[in-house]
Protein backbone atom coordinates (compact mmCIF):
# COMPACT_ATOMS: atom_id res chain seq x y z
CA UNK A 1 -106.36 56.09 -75.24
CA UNK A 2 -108.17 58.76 -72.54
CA UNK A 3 -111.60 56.14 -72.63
CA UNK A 4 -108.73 53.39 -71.57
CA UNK A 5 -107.10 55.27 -68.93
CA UNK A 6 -110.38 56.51 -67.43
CA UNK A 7 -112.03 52.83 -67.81
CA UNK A 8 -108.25 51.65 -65.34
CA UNK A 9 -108.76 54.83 -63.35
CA UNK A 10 -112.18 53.36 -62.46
CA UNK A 11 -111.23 49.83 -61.80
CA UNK A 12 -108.66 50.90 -59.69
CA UNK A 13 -110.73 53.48 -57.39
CA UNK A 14 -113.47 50.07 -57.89
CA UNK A 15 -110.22 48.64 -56.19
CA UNK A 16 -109.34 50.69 -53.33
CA UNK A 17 -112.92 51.57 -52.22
CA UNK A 18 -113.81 47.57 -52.07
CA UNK A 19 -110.47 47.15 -50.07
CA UNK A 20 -111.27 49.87 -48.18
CA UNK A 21 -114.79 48.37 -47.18
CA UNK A 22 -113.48 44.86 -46.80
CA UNK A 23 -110.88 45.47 -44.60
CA UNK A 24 -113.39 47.93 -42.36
CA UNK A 25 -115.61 44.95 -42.30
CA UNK A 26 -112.86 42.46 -41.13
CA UNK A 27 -111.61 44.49 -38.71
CA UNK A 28 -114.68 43.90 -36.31
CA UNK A 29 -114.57 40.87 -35.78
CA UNK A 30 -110.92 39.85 -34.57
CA UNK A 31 -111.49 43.63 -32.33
CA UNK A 32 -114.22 42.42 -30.67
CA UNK A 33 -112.90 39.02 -30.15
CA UNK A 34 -109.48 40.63 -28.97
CA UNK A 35 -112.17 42.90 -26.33
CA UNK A 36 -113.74 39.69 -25.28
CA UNK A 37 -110.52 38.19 -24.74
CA UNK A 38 -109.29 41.01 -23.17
CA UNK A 39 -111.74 41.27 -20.54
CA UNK A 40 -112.14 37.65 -19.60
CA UNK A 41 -107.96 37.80 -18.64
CA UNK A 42 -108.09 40.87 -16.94
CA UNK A 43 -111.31 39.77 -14.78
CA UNK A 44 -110.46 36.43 -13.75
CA UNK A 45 -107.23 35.95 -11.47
CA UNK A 46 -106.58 32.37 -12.95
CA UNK A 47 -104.43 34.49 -15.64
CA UNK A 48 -100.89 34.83 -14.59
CA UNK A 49 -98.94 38.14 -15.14
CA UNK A 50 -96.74 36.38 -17.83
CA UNK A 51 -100.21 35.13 -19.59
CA UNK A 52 -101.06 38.45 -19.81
CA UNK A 53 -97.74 40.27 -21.35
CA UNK A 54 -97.73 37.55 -24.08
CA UNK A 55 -101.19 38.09 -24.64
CA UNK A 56 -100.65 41.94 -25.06
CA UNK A 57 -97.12 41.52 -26.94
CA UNK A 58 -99.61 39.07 -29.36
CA UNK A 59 -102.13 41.99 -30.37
CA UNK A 60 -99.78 43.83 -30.88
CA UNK A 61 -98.04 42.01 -33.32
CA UNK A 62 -101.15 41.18 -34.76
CA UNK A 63 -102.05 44.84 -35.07
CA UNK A 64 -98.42 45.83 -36.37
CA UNK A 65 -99.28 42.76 -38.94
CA UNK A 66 -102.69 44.19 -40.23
CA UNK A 67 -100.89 47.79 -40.52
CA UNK A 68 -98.31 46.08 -42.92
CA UNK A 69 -100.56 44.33 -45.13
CA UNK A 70 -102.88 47.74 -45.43
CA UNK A 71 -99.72 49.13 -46.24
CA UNK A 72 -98.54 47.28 -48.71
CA UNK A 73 -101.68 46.51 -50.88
CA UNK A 74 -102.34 50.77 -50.66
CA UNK A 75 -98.69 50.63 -51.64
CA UNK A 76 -99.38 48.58 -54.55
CA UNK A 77 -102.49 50.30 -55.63
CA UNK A 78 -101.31 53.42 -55.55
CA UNK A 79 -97.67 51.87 -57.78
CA UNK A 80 -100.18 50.81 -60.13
CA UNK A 81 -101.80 54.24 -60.78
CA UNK A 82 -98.59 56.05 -60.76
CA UNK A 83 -97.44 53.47 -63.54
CA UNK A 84 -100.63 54.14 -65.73
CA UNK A 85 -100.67 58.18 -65.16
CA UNK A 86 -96.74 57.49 -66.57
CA UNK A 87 -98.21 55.16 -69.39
CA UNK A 88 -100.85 57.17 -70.04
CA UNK A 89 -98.48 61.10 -69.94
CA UNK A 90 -95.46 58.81 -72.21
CA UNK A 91 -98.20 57.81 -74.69
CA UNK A 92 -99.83 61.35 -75.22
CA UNK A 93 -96.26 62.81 -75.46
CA UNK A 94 -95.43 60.79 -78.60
């Protein structure tokens, strides 16, 4: 029983650390394009003051988007270590 809840231990740091990375990696893109974007409406005075607060209202949303879906798949992870560790302590009781 210990090898098997080592072995899901593993797979499950294996998960978070290549979330981790992935989403670190994914991240620069969309911040760089939201810079880009960023810069190009605040230098150019074809942009009207309305363009501009939907733009900002839209990263954040997108932001406040990215922050929930961290949040929930660290939620999950971390549900699905606290349900082994129970697993695991239930089985060793008996």
């Amino acid at each position: 029983m210990a090898d098997q809840t080592q072995w899901i231990s593993g797979v499950l740091s294996l998960a978070r650390i290549a979330f981790d990375t992935t989403m670190r990696s994914m991240d620069i893109v969309p911040q760089q394009a939201e810079k880009a974007l960023e810069l190009a409406m605040s230098n150019t005075h074809l942009v009207q003051d309305e363009t501009r607060k939907a733009f900002a209202t839209w990263l954040e949303n997108v932001s406040n988007a990215r922050k929930v879906y961290i949040n929930a798949v660290e939620e999950g992870l971390a549900n699905l270590e606290r349900q082994f560790s129970k697993d695991a302590a239930g089985k060793k009781s008996k």
